[in-house]
Protein backbone atom coordinates (compact mmCIF):
# COMPACT_ATOMS: atom_id res chain seq x y z
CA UNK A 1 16.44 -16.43 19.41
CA UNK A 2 17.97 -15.83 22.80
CA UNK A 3 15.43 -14.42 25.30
CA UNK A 4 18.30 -13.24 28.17
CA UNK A 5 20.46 -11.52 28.15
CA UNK A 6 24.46 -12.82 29.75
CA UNK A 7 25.04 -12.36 33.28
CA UNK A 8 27.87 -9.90 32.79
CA UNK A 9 26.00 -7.48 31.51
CA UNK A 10 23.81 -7.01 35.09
CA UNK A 11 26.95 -4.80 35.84
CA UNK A 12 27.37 -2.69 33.25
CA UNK A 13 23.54 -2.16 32.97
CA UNK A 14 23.63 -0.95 36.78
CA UNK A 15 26.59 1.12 35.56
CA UNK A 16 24.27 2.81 33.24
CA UNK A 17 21.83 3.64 35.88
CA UNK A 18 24.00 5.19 38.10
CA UNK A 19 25.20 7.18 35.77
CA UNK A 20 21.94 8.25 35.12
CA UNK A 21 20.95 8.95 38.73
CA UNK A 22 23.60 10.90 39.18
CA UNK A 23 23.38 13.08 35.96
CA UNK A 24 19.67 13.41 35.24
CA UNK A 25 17.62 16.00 37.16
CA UNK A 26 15.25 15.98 40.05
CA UNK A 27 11.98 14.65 39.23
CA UNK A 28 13.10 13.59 35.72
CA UNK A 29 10.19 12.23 34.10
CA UNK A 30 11.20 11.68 30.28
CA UNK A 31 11.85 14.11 27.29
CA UNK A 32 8.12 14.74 26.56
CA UNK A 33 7.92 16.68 29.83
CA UNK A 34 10.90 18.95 29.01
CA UNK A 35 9.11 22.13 28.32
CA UNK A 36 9.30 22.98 24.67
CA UNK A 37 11.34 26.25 24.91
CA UNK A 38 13.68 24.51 27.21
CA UNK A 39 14.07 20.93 25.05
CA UNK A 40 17.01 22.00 22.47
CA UNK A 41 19.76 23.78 25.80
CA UNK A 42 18.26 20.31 27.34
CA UNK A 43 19.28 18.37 25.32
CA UNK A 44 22.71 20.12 23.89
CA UNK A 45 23.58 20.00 27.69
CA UNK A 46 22.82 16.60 27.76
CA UNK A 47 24.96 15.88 24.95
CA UNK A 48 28.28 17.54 26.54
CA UNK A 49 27.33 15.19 29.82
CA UNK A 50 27.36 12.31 27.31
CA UNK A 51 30.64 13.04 25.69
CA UNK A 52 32.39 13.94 29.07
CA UNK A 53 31.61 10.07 29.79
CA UNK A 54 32.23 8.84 26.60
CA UNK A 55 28.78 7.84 26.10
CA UNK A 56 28.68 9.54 22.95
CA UNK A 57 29.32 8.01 20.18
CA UNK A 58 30.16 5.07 22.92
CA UNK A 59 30.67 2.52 20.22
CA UNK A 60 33.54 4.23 18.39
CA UNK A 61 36.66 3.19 19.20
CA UNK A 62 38.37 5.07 21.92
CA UNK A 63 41.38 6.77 19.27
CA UNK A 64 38.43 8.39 17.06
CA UNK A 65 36.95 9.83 20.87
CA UNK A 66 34.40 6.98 21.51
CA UNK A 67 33.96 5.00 24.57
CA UNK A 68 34.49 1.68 22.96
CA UNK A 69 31.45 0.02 24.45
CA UNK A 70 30.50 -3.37 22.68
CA UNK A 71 27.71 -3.73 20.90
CA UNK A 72 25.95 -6.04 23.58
CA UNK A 73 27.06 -2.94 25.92
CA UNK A 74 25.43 -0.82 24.04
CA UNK A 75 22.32 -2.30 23.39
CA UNK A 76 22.22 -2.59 26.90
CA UNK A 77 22.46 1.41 27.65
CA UNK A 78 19.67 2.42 24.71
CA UNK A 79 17.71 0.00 26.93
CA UNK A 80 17.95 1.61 29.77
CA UNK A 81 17.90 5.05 28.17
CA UNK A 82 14.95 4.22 26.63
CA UNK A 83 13.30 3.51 29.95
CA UNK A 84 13.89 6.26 31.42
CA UNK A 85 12.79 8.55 28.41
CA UNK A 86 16.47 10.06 27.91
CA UNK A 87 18.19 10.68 24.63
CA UNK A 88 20.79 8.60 23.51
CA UNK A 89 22.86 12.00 21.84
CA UNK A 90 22.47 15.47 20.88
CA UNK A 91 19.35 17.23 18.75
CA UNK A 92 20.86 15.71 15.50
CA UNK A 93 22.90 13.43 16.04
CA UNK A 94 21.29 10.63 14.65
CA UNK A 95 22.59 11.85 11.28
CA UNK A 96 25.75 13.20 12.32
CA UNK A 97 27.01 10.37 14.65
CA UNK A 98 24.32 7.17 14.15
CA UNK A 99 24.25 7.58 10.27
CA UNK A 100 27.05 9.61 8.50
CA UNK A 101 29.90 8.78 11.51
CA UNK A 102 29.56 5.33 11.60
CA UNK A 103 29.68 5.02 7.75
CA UNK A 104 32.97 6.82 7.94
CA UNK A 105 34.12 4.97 10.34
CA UNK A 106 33.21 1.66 7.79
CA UNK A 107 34.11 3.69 4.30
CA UNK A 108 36.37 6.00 4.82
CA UNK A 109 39.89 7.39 3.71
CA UNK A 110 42.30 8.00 6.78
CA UNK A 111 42.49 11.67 5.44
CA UNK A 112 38.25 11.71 5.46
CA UNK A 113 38.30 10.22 9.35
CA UNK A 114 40.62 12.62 10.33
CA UNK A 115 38.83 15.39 9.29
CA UNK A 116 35.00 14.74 9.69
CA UNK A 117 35.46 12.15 12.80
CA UNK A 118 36.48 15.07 15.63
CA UNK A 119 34.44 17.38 13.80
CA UNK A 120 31.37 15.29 14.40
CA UNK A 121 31.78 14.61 17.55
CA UNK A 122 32.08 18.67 18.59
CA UNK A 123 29.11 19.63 16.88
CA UNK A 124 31.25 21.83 14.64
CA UNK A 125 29.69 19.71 11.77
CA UNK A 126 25.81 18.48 11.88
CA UNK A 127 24.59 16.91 8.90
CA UNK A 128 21.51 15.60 7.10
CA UNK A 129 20.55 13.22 4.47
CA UNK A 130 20.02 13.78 0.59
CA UNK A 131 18.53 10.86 -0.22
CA UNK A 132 14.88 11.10 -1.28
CA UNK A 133 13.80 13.07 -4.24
CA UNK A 134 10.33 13.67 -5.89
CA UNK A 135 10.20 11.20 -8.27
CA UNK A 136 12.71 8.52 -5.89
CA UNK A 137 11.40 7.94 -2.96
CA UNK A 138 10.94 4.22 -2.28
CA UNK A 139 12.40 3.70 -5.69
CA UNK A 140 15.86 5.41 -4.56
CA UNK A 141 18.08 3.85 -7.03
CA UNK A 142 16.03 6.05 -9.69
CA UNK A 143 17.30 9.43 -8.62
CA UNK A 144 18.26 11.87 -10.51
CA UNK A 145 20.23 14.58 -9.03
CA UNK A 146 23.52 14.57 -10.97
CA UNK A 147 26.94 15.21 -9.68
CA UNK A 148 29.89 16.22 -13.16
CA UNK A 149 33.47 16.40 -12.65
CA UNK A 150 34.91 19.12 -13.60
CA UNK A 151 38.46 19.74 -12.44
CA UNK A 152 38.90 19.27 -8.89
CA UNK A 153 35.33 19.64 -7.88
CA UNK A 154 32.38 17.48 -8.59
CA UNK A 155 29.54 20.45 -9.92
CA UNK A 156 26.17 19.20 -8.50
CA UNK A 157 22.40 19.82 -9.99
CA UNK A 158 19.18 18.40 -9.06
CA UNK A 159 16.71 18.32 -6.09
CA UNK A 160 15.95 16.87 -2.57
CA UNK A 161 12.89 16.40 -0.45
CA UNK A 162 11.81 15.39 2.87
CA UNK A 163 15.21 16.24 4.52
CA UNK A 164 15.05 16.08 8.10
CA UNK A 165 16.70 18.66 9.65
CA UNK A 166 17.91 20.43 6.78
CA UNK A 167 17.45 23.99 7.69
CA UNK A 168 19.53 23.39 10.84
CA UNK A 169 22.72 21.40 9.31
CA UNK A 170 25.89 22.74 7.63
CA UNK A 171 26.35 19.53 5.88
CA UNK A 172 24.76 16.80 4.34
CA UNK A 173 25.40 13.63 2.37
CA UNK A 174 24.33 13.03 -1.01
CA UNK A 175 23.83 10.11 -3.02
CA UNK A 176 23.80 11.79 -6.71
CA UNK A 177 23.96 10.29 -10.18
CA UNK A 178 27.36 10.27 -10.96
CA UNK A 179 27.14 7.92 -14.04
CA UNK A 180 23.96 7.94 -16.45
CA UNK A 181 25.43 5.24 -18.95
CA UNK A 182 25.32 2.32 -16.64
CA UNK A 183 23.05 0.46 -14.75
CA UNK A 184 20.92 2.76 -12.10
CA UNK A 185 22.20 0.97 -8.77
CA UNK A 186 25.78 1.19 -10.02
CA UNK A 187 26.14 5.13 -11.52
CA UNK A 188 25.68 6.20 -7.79
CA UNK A 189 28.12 8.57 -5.38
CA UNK A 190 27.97 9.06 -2.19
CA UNK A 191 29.22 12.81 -2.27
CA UNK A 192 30.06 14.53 1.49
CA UNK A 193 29.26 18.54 0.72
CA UNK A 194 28.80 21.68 2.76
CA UNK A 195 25.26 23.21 2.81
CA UNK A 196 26.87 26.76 3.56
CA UNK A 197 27.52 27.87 -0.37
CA UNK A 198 26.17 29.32 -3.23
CA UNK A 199 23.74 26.57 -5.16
CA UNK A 200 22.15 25.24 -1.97
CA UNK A 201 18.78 27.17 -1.23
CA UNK A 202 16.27 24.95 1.71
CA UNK A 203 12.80 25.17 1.87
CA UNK A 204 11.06 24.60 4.69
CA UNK A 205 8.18 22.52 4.50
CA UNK A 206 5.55 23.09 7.52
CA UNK A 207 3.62 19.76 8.38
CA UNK A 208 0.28 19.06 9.55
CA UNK A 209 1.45 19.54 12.90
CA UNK A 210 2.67 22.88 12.61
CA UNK A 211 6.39 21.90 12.65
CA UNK A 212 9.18 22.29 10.02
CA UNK A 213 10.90 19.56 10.46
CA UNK A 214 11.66 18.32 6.47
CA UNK A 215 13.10 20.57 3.89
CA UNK A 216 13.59 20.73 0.36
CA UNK A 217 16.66 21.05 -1.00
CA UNK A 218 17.89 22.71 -4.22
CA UNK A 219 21.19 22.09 -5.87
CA UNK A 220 22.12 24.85 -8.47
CA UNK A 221 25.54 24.26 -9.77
CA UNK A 222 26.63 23.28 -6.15
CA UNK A 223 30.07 22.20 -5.17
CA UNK A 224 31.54 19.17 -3.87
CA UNK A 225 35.69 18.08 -3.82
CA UNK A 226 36.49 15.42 -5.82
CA UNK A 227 38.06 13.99 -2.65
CA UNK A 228 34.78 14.29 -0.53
CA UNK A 229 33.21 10.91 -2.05
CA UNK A 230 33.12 8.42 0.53
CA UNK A 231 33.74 4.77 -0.41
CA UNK A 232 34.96 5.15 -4.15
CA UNK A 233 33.23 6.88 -7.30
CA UNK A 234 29.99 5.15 -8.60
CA UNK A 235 30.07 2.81 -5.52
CA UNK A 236 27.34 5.29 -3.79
CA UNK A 237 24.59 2.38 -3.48
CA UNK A 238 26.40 -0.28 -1.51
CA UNK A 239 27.71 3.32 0.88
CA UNK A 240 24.08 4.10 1.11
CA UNK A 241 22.92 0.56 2.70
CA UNK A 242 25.84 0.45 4.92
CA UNK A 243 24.22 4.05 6.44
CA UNK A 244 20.72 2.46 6.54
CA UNK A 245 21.59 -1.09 8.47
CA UNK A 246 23.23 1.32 11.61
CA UNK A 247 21.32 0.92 14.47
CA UNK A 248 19.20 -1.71 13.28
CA UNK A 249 20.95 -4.10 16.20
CA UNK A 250 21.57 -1.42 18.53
CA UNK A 251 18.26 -0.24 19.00
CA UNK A 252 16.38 -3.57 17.86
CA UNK A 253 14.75 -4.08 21.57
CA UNK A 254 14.28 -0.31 22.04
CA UNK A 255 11.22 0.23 20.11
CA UNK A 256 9.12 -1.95 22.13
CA UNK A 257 9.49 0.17 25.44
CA UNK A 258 8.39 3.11 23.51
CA UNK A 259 5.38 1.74 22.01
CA UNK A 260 4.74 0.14 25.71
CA UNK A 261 4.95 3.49 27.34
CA UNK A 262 2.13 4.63 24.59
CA UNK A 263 0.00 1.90 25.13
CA UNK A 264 0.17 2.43 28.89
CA UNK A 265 -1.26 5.96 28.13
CA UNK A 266 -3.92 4.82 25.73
CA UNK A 267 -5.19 2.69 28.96
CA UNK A 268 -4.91 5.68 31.05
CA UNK A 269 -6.67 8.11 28.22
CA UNK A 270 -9.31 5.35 28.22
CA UNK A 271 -9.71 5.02 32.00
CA UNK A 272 -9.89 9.25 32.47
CA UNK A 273 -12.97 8.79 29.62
CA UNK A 274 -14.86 6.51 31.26
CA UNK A 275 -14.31 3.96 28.60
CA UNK A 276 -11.87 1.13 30.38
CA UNK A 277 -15.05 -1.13 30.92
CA UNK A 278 -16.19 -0.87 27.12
CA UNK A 279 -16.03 -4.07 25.78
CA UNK A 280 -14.50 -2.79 22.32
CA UNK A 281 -11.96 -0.26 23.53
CA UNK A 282 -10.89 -3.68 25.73
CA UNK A 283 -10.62 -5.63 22.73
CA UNK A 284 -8.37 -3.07 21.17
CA UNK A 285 -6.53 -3.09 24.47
CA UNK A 286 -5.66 -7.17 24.17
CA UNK A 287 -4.83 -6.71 20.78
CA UNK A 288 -2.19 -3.94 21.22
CA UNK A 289 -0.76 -5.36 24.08
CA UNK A 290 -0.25 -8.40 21.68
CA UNK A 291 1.28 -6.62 18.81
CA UNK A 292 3.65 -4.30 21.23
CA UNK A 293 4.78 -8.28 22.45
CA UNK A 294 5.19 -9.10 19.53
CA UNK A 295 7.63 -6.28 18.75
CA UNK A 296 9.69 -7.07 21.52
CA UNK A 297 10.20 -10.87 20.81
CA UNK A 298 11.09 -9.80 17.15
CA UNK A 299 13.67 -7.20 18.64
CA UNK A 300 15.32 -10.09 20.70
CA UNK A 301 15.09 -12.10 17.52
CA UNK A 302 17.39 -8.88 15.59
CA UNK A 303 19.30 -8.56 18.58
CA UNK A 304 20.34 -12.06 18.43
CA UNK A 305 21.00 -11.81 15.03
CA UNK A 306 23.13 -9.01 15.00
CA UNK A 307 25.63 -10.23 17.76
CA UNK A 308 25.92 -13.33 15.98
CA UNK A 309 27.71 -10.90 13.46
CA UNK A 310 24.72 -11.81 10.99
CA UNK A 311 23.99 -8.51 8.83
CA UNK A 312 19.85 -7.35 8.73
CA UNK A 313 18.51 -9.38 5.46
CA UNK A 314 15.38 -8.50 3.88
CA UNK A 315 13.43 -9.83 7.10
CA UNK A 316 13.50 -6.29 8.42
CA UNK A 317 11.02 -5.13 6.09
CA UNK A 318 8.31 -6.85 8.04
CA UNK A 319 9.40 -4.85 11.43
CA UNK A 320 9.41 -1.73 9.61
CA UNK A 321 5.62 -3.16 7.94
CA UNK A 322 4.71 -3.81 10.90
CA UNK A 323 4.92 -1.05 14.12
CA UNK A 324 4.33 1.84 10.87
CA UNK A 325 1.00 0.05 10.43
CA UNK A 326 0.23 -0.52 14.14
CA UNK A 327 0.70 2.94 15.06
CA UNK A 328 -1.75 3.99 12.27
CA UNK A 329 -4.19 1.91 14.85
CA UNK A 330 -3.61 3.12 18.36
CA UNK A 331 -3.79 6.19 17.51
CA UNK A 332 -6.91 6.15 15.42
CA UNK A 333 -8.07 4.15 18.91
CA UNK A 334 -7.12 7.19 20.69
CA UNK A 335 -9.45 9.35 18.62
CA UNK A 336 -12.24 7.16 19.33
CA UNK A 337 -11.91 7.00 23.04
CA UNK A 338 -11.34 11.17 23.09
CA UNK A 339 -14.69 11.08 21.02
CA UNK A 340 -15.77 14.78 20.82
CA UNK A 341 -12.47 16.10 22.39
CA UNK A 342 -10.80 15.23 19.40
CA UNK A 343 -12.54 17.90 17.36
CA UNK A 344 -11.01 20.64 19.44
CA UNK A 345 -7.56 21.02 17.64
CA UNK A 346 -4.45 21.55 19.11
CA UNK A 347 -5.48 24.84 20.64
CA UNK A 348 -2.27 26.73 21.88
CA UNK A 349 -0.71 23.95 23.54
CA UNK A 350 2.76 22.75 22.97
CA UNK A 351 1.37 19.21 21.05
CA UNK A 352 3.63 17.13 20.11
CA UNK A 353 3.41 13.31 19.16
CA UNK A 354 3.28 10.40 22.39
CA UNK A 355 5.26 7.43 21.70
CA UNK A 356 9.15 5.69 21.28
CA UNK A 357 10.64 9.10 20.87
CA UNK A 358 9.05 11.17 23.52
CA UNK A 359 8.41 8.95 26.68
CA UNK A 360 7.17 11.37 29.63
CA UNK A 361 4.86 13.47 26.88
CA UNK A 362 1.81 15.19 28.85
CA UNK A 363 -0.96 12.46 27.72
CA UNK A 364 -3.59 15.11 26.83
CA UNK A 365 -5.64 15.13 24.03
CA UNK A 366 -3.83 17.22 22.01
CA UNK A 367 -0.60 15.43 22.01
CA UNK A 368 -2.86 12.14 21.33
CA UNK A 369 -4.57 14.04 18.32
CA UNK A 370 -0.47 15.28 17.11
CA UNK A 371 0.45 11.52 17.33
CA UNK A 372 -2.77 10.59 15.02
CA UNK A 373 -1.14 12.75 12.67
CA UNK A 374 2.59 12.09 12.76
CA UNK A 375 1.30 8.20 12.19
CA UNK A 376 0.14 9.01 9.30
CA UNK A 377 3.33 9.31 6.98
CA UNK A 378 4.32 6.25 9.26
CA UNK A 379 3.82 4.17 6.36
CA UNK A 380 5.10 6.08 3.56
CA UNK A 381 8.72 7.22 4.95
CA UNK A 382 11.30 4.51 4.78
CA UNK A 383 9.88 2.82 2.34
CA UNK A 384 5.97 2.23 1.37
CA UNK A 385 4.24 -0.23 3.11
CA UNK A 386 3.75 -1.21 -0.04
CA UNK A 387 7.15 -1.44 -1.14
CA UNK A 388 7.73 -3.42 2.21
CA UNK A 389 5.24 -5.79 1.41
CA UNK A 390 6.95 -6.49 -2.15
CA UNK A 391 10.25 -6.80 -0.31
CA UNK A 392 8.52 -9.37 1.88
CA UNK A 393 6.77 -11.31 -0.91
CA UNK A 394 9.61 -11.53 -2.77
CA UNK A 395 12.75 -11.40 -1.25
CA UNK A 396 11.50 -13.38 2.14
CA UNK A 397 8.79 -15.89 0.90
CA UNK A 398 10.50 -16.18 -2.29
CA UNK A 399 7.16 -15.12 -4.77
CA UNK A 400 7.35 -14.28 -8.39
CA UNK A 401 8.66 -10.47 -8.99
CA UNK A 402 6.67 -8.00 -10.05
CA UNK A 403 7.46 -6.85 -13.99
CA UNK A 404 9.91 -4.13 -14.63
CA UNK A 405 10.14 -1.51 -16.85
CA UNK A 406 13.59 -0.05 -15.50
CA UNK A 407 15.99 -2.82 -15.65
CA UNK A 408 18.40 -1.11 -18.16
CA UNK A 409 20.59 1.65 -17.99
CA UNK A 410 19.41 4.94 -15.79
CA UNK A 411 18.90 6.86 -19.65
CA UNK A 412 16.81 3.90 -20.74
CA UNK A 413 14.67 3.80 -17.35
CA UNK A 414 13.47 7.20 -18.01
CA UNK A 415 12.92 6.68 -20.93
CA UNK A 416 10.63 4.15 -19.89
CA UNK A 417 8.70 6.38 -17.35
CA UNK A 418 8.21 9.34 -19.61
């Protein structure tokens, strides 16, 4: 693990910052301070700064509009992004260009580059992800939405849940069963389709924190063109990883500066309650500061992995394990130190969650008591800390599997569950 960072990169990183002097606002304090009516023009302003500097997308290559930046280059600006609280693209981009764009870029046809690359980058398309479903969650490889050829469309039936950003895209990508006579992993498409048709209806689904952020999705005889798989028929699973592993490198030492920013915030929370000196609430202290080290030494540890061109193994389960089930602590710390305050509720105050994604967040009760509650599905999204755990035990420290009951074909397997 290499704990520096090469000397060229001092001049790019004070490339960043100027750039970031000169473009961000007077008295810019982070995202989290953007008042909430003024947060989306924010940042879609932000975003046509970024692309006027080719800082969007800046790892693309300059002929698909990029700005060609290495990947040590660009590690180096989410760094600094990071520190100053500043997004790294527009509202949704993290499907459109982090997810979908970059596994175009790896899968795609000329003709599919072409079209969806520019389109991307405009904002004329903004995208979400089918993945999950009610009964294939961490077990993704089970779903069951199906997708039929017939003529020069593929006709597509089934369900989606928990899709972020769905009532706000035009597009999204779908992994749907495309084959039910083979093996689960390998009858799997990675179909490209428009949400803006007749067979997609989205459902809103309002979370604990009064936001409505993930969507169901319903396919009724929904269309797709048989050209608009990306990275061959039935080849949807190996597609689908590809998506997942962007970013893991990029933004492997990012996380840490969030998580520091919280903890700085618990200390301050703490100090404003009279509870710094507590002998407990100092404990807790020591031991985050610990764990937010330790998720800084294993980002250099990624980091150094991924510009050695080594791809993330099963190792990143434990990161994922890990800051999910830390953040289940802090925050629950938080409550404890806000004692009675914490019973208020929100109250009519814009709360919204402290942490990695919005340094610069008003550190008020309220927001604390929003990011006790967006911890929560912490450990369920991306995978179960259970299902992490398994994926450590096994795949890592090389235990005995657990027993099966779906190892056949995807007909046989539900058999098996029903």
């Amino acid at each position: 693990m290499d704990l520096t960072y090469p000397a060229v990169t001092d001049t790019f990183r004070a490339k960043i910052n100027t750039f970031l002097d000169d473009n961000l606002p007077d008295g810019w304090a982070g995202i989290g301070a953007v008042p909430a009516a003024e947060r989306y023009d924010f940042q879609m302003d932000w975003r046509r700064t970024l692309k006027a500097n080719s800082l969007l997308a800046a790892n693309w290559p300059a002929e698909y509009g990029g700005g060609g930046l290495t990947h040590l280059e660009m590690v180096v600006m989410y760094e600094e992004f990071a520190k100053r609280g500043v997004p790294t693209s527009g509202p949704n981009d993290g499907f459109s260009i982090s997810m979908v764009g970059n596994t175009i870029l790896h899968w795609g046809s000329d003709e599919q580059k072409a079209h969806y690359i520019p389109r991307i980058l405009d904002g004329t398309d903004i995208w979400c992800q089918g993945y999950s479903e009610p009964d294939s969650g961490s077990d993704l490889a089970n779903l069951g939405c199906k997708a039929v050829l017939d003529g020069d469309e593929w006709v597509v039936n089934g369900q989606k849940i928990w899709t972020s950003s769905g009532h706000t895209a035009n597009m999204i990508f779908v992994l749907a069963r495309t084959d039910q006579d083979v093996t689960k992993h390998a009858g799997i498409s990675f179909l490209l389709m428009s949400m803006e048709q007749p067979g997609v209806e989205i459902r809103p689904i309002t979370n604990i924190v009064r936001q409505d952020h993930f969507n169901e999705v319903f396919f009724t005889d929904a269309r797709c063109p048989k050209d608009n798989v990306l990275g061959g028929v039935n080849n949807g699973w190996a597609v689908g990883n590809t998506l997942l592993g962007f970013e893991r490198g990029v933004g492997a030492t990012v996380q840490s500066l969030g998580f520091r920013a919280e903890l700085d915030q618990f200390i301050e929370l703490a100090r404003d309650n009279g509870k710094l000196d507590d002998p407990m609430v100092r404990q807790d202290i020591a031991y985050f500061h610990t764990c937010v080290e330790i998720m800084r030494y294993r980002g250099m540890q990624a980091l150094t992995r991924f510009l050695k061109g080594q791809a993330p193994g099963p190792e990143s389960s434990i990161g994922k394990l890990f800051w999910s089930e830390y953040h289940l602590k802090i925050t629950e710390a938080a409550m404890n130190v806000a004692g009675m305050k914490a019973t208020i509720g929100f109250g009519d105050e814009d709360a919204r969650g402290l942490g990695p994604p919005a340094i610069g967040t008003e550190n008020t009760v309220p927001n604390w008591m929003a990011s006790f509650m967006i911890a929560r599905p912490g450990t369920i999204y991306a995978g179960t800390s259970q299902v992490q755990r398994n994926i450590v035990g096994e795949r890592v420290l090389g235990l005995p599997k657990e027993p099966r009951a779906d190892s056949g074909t995807w007909k046989e397997s539900q058999a098996n569950y029903s």
